[in-house]
N, C-alpha and C. Protein backbone atom coordinates (compact mmCIF):
# COMPACT_ATOMS: atom_id res chain seq x y z
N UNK A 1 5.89 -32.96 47.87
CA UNK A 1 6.07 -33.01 46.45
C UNK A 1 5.54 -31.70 45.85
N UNK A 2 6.43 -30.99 45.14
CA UNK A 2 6.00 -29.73 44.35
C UNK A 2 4.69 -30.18 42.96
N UNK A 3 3.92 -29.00 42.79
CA UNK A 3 3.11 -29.47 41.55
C UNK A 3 3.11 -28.99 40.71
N UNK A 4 3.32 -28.96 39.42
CA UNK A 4 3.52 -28.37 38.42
C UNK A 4 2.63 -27.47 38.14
N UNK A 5 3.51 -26.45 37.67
CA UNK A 5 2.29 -25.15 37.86
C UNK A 5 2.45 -24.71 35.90
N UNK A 6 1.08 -24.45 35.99
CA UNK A 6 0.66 -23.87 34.45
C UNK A 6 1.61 -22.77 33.37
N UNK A 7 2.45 -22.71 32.67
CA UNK A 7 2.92 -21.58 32.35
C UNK A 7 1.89 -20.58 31.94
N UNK A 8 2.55 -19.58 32.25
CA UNK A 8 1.88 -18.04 32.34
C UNK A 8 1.42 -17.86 30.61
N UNK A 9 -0.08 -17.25 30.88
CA UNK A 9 -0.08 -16.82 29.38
C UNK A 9 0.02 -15.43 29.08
N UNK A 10 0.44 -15.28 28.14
CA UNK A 10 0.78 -13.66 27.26
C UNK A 10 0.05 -13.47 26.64
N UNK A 11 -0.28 -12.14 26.63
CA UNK A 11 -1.52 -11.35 26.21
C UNK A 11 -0.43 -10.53 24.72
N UNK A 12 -1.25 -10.61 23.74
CA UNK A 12 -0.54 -10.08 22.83
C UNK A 12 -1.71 -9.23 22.38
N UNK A 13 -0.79 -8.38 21.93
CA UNK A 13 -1.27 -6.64 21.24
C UNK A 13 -2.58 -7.50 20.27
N UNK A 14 -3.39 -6.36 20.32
CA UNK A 14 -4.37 -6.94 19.20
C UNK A 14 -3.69 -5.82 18.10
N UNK A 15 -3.59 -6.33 16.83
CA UNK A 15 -3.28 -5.64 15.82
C UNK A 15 -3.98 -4.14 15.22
N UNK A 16 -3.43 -3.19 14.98
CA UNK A 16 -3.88 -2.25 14.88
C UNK A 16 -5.14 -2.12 13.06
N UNK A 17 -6.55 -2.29 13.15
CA UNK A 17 -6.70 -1.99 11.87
C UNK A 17 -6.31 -0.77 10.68
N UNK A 18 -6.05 -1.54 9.65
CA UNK A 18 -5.34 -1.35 8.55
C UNK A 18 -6.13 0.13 8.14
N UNK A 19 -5.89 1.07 8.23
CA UNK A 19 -6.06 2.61 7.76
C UNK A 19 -7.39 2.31 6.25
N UNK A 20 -8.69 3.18 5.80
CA UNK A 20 -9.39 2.77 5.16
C UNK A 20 -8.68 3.90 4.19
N UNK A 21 -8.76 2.78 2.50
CA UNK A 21 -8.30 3.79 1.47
C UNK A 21 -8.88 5.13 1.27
N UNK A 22 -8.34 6.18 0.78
CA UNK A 22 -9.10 7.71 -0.01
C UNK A 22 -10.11 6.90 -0.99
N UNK A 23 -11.16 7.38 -1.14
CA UNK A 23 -11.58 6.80 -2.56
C UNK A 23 -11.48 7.55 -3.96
N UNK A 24 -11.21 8.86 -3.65
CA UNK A 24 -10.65 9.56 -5.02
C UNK A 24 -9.70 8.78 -6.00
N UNK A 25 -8.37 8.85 -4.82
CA UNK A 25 -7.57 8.74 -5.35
C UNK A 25 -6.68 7.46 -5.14
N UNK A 26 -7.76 6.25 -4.70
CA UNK A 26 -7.80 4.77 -4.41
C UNK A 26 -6.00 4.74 -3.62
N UNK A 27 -6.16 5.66 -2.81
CA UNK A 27 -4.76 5.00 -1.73
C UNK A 27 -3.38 5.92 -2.26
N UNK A 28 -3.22 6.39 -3.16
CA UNK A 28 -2.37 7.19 -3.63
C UNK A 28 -1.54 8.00 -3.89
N UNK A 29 -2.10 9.08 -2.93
CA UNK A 29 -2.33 10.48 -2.08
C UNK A 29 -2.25 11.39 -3.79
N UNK A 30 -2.95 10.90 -5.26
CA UNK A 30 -3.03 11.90 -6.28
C UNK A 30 -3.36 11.61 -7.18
N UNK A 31 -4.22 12.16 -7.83
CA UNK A 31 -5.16 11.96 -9.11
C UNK A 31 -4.61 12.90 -10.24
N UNK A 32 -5.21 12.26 -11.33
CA UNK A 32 -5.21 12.71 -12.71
C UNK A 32 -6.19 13.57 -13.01
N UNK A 33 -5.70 14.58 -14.23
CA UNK A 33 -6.75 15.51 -14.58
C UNK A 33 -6.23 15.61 -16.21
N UNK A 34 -7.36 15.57 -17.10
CA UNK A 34 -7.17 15.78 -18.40
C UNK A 34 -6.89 17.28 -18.59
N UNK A 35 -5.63 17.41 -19.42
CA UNK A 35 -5.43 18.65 -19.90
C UNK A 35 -6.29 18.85 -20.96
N UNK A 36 -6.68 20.15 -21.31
CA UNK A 36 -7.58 20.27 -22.54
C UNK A 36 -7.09 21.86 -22.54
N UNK A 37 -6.68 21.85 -24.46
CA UNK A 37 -6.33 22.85 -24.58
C UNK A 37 -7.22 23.72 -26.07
N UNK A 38 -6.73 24.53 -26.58
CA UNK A 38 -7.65 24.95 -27.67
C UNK A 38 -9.09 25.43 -27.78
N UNK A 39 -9.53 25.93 -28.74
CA UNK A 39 -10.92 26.72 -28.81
C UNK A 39 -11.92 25.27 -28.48
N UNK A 40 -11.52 24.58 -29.23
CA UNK A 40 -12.48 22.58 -29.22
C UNK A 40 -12.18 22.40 -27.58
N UNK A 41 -11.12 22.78 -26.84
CA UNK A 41 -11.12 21.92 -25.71
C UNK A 41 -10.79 20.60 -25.40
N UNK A 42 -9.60 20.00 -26.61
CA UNK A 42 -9.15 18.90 -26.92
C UNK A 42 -8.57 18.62 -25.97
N UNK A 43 -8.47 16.77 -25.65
CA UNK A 43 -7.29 16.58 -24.75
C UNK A 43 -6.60 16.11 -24.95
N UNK A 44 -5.14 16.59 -24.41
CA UNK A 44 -3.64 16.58 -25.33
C UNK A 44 -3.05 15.91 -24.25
N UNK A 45 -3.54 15.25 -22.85
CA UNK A 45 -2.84 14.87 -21.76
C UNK A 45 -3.03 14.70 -20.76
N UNK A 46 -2.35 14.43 -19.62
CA UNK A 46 -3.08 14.54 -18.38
C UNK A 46 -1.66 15.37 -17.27
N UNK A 47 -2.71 15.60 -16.28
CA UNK A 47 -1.78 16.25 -15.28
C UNK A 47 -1.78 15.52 -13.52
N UNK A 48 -0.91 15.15 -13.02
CA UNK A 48 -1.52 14.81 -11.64
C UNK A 48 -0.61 15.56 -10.58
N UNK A 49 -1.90 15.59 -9.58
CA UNK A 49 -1.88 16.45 -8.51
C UNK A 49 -1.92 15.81 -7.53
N UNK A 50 -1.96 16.47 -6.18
CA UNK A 50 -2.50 16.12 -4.81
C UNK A 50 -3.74 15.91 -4.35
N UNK A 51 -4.20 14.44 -4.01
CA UNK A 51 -5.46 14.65 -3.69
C UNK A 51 -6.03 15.44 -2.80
N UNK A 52 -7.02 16.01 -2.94
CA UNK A 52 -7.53 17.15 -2.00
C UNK A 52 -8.25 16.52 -1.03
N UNK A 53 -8.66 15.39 -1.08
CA UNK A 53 -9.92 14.69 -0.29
C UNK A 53 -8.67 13.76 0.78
N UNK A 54 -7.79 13.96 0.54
CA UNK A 54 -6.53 13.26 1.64
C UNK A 54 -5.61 14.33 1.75
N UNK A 55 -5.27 14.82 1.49
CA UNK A 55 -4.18 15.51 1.44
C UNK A 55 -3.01 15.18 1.11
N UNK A 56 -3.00 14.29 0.03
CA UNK A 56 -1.56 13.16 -0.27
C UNK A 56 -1.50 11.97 0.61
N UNK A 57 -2.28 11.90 2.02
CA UNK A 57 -2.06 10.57 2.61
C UNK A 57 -2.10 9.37 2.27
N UNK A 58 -3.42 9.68 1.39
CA UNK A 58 -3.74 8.32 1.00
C UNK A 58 -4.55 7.82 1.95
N UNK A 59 -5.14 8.30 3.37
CA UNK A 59 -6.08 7.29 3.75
C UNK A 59 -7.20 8.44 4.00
N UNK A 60 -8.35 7.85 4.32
CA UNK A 60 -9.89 8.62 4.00
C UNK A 60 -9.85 9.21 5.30
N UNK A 61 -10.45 10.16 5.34
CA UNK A 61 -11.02 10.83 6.89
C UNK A 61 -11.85 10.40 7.67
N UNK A 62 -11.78 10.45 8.93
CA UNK A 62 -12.94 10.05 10.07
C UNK A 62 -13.96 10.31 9.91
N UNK A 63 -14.37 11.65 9.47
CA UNK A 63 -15.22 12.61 9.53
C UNK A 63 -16.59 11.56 9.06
């Protein structure tokens, strides 16, 4: 008489963790900067750029 044999188990990928946000520019890859123009230095606006602390990635460095 044959005996029933156990099915095989599978090993599954452990999931890769989720990349940690920039904190500048909270995940973004670019922040805001107030324009200010005039002798007062008023601000008339904003401008956004590339975050420098990611480089536009959006996720934080190892370092």
């Amino acid at each position: 008489m044959a005996t029933a044999r156990k099915p095989a188990r599978r090993r599954t990928a452990k999931p890769e963790p989720e990349p940690v946000k920039c904190t500048p520019c909270g995940g973004t890859g670019e922040v805001s900067r107030a324009v200010r123009v005039g002798r007062k230095q008023r601000v008339v606006g904003q401008q956004t750029g590339m975050c420098l602390a990611c480089f536009g990635s959006g996720e934080a460095t190892t370092d």
